[in-house]
C-alpha atoms as a PDB file:
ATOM      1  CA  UNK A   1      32.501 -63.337  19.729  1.00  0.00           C
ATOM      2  CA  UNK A   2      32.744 -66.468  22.074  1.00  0.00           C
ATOM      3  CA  UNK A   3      35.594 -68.562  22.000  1.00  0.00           C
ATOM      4  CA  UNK A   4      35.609 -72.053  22.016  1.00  0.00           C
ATOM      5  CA  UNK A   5      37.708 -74.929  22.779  1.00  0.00           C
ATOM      6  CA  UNK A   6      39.053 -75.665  19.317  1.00  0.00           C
ATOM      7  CA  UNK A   7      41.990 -77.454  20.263  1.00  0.00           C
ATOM      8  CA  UNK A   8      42.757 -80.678  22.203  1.00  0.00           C
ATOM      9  CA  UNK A   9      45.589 -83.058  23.667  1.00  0.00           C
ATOM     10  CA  UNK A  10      45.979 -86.259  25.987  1.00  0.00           C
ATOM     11  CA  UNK A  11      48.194 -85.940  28.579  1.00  0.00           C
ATOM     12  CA  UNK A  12      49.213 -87.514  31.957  1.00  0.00           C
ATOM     13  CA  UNK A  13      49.024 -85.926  34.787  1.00  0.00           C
ATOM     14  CA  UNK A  14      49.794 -87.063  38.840  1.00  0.00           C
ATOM     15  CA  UNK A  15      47.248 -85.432  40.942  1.00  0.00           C
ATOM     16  CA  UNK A  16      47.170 -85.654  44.514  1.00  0.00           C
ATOM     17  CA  UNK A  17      44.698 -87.781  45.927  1.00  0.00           C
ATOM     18  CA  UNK A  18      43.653 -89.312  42.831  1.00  0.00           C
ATOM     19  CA  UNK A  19      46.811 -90.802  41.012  1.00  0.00           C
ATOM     20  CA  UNK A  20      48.309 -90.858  37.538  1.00  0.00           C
ATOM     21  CA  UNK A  21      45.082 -89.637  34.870  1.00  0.00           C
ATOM     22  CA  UNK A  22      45.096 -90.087  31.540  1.00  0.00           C
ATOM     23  CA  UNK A  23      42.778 -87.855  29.782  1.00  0.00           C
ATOM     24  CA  UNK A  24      42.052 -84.781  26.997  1.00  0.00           C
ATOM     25  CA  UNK A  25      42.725 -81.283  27.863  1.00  0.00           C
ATOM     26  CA  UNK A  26      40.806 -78.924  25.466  1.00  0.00           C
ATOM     27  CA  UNK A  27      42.138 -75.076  25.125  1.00  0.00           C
ATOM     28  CA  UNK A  28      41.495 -72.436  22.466  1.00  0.00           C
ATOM     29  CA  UNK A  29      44.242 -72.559  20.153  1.00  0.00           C
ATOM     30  CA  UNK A  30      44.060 -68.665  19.587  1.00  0.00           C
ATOM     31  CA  UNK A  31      44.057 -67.899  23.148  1.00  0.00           C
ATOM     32  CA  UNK A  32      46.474 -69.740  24.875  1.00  0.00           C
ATOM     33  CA  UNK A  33      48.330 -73.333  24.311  1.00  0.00           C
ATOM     34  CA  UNK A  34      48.392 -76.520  26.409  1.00  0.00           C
ATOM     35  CA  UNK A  35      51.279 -76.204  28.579  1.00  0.00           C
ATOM     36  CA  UNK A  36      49.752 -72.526  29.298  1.00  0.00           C
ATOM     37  CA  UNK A  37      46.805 -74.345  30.185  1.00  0.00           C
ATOM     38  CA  UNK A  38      48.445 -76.840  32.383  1.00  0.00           C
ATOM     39  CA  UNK A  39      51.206 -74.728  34.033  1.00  0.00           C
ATOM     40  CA  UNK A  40      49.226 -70.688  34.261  1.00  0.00           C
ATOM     41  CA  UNK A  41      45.553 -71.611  34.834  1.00  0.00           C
ATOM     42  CA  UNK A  42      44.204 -71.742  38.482  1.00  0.00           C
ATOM     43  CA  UNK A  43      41.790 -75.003  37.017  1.00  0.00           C
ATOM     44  CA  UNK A  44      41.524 -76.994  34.034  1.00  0.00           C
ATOM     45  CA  UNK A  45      39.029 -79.807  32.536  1.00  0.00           C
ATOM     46  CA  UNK A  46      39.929 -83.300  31.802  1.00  0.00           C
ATOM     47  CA  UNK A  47      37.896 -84.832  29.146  1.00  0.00           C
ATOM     48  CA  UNK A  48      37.031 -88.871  30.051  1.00  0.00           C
ATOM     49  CA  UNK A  49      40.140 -89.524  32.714  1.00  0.00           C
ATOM     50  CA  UNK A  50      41.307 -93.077  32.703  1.00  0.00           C
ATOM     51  CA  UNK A  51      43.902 -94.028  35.842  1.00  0.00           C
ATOM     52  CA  UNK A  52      46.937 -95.359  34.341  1.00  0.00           C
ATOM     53  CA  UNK A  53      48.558 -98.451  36.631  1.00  0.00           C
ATOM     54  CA  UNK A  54      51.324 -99.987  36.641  1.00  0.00           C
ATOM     55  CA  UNK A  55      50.669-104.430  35.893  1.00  0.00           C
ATOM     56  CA  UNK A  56      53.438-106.985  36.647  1.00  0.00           C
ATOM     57  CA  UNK A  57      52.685-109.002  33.676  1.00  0.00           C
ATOM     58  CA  UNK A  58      51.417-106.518  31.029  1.00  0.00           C
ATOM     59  CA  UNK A  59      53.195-103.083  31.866  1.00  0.00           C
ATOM     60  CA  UNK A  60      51.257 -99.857  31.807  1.00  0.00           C
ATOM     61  CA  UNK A  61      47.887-100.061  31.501  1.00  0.00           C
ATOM     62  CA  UNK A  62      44.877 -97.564  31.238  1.00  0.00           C
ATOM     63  CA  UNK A  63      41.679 -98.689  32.834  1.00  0.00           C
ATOM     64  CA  UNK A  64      38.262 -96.071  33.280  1.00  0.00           C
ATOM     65  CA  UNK A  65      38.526 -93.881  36.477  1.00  0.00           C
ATOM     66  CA  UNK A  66      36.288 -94.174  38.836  1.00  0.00           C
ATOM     67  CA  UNK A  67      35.496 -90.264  38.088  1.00  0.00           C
ATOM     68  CA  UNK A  68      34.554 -91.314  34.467  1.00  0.00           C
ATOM     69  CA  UNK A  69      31.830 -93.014  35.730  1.00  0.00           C
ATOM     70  CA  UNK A  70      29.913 -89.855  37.912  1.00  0.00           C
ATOM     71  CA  UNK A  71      30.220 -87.609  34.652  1.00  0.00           C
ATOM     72  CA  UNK A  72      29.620 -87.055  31.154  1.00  0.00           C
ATOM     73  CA  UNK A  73      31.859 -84.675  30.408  1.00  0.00           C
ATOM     74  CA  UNK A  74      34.968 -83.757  32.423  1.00  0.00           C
ATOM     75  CA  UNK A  75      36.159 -83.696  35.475  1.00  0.00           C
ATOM     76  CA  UNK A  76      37.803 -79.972  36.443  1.00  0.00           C
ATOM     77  CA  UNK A  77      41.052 -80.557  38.086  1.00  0.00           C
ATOM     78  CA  UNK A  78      42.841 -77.720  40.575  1.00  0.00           C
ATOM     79  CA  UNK A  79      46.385 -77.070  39.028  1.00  0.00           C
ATOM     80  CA  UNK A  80      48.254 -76.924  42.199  1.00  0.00           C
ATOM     81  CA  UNK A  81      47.136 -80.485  42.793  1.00  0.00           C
ATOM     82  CA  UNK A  82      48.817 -81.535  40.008  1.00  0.00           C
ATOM     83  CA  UNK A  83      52.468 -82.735  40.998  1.00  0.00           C
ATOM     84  CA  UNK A  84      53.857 -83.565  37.415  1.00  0.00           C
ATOM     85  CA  UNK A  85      52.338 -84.093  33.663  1.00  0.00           C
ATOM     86  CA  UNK A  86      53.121 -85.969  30.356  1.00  0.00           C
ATOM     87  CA  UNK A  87      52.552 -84.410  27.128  1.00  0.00           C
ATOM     88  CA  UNK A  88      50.714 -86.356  24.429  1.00  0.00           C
ATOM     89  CA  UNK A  89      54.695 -86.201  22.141  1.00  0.00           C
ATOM     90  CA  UNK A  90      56.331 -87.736  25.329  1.00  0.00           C
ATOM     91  CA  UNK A  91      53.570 -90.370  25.787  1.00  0.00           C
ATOM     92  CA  UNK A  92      54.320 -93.907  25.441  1.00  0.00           C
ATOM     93  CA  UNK A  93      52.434 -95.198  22.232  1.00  0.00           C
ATOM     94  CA  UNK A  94      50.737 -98.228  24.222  1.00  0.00           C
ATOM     95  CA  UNK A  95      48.912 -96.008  26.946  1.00  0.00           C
ATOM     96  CA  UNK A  96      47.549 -93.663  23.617  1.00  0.00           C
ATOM     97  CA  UNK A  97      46.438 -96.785  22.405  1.00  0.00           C
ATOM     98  CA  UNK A  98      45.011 -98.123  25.275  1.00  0.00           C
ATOM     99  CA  UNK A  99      43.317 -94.715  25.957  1.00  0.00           C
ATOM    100  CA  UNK A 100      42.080 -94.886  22.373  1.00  0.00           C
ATOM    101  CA  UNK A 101      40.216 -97.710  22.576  1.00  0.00           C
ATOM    102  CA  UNK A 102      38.821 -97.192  25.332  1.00  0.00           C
ATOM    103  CA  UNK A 103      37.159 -93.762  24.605  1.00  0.00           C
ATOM    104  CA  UNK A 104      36.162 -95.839  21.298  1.00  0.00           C
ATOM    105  CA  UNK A 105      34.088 -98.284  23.561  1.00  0.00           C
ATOM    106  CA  UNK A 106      32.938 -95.845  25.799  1.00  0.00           C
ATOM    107  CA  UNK A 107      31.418 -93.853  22.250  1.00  0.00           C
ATOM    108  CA  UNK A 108      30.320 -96.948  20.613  1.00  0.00           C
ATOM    109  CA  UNK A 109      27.850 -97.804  23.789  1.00  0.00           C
ATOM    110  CA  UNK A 110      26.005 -93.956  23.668  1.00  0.00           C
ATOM    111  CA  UNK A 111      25.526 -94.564  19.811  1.00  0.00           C
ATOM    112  CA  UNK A 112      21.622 -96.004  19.340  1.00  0.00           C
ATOM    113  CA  UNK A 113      22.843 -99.792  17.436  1.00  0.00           C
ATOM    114  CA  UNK A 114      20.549 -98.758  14.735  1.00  0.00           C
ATOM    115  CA  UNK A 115      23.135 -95.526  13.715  1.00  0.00           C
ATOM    116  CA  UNK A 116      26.241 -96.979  15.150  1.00  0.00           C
ATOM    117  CA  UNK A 117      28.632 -96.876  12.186  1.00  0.00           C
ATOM    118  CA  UNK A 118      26.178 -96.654   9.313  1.00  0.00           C
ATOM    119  CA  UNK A 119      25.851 -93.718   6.992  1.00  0.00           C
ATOM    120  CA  UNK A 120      22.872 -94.096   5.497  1.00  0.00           C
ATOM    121  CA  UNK A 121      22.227 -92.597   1.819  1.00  0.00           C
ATOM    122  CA  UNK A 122      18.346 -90.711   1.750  1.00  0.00           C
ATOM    123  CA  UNK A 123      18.000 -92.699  -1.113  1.00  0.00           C
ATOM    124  CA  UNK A 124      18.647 -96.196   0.038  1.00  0.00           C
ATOM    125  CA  UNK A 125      15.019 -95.655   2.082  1.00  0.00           C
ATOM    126  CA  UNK A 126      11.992 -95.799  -0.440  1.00  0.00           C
ATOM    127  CA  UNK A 127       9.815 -95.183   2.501  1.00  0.00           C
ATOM    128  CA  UNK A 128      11.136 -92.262   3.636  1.00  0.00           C
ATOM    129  CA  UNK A 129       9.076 -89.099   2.473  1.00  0.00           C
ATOM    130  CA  UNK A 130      11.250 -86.677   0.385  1.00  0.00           C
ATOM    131  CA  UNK A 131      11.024 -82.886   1.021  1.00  0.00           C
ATOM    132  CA  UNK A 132       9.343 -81.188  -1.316  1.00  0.00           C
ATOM    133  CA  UNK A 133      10.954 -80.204  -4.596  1.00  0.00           C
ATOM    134  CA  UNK A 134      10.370 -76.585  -5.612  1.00  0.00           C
ATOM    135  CA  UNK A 135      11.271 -72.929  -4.761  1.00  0.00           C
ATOM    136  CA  UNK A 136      12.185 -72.748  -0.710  1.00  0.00           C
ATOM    137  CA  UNK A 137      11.032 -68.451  -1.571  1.00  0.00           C
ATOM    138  CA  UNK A 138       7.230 -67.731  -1.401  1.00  0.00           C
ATOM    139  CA  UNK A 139       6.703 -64.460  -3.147  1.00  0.00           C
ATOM    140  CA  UNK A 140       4.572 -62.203  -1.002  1.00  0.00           C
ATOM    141  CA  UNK A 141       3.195 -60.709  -3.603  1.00  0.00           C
ATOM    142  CA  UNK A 142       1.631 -64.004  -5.555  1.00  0.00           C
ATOM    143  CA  UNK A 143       0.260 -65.574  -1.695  1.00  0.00           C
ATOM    144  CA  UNK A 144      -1.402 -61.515  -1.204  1.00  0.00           C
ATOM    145  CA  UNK A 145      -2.934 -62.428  -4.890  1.00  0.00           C
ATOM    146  CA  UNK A 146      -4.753 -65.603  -3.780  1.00  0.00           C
ATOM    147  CA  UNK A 147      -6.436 -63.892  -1.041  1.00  0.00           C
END
């Protein structure tokens, strides 16, 4: 049995080198838990970082990485490059916001326009051909017959 990454989290972390991140950290939920994750593991992955900086005018805010852009996934950080982190309970409510709508944007641009936030019914489409109605079992015995 594999196990996957079932559970997930933002959080903030300061990494050397690259500044304060604001991302996802996915862990198995069975296996371990995030600050096990965060504090024990040699490396973990941080799902769509966003740098967090600090405006004059509008506080905190929570711009796209530079990293975001040379991957699809995540970016794998080394844990003793990591100098402090923020749990998502501790996190101020703007920068998951911020984050949030973001990632939203980022989503809504890899959806084709055509499916982007329509659930279509198979009925609404009279063009569409339906899949045949009847038994989905072939007896053997009845397709041996017509032979």
């Amino acid at each position: 049995m594999k196990l996957h990454q079932n559970a997930k989290e933002m959080v903030l972390v300061q990494v050397d080198g690259l500044g304060l991140l604001l991302g996802e950290i996915r862990y198995n939920r069975q296996t371990e838990t995030v600050l096990f994750a965060l504090e024990k593991a040699a490396f973990f992955d941080l799902y769509f970082p966003c740098a967090v900086i600090y405006d004059q005018q509008q506080g905190p805010v929570v711009r796209p990485h530079i990293m975001t852009t040379v991957t699809s996934s995540s970016i794998r950080i080394q844990r003793s490059k990591v100098s402090c982190f923020v749990l998502e309970a501790d996190l101020n409510t703007s920068l998951v916001e911020q984050y949030n709508i973001l990632f939203d944007t980022l989503i809504s641009r890899q959806v084709p326009p055509l499916h982007r936030g329509q659930i279509t019914d198979p009925d609404d489409n009279p063009d569409k051909p339906q899949p045949p109605s009847g038994p989905r079992v072939v007896p053997l015995r009845d397709h041996k017959d017509k032979k």
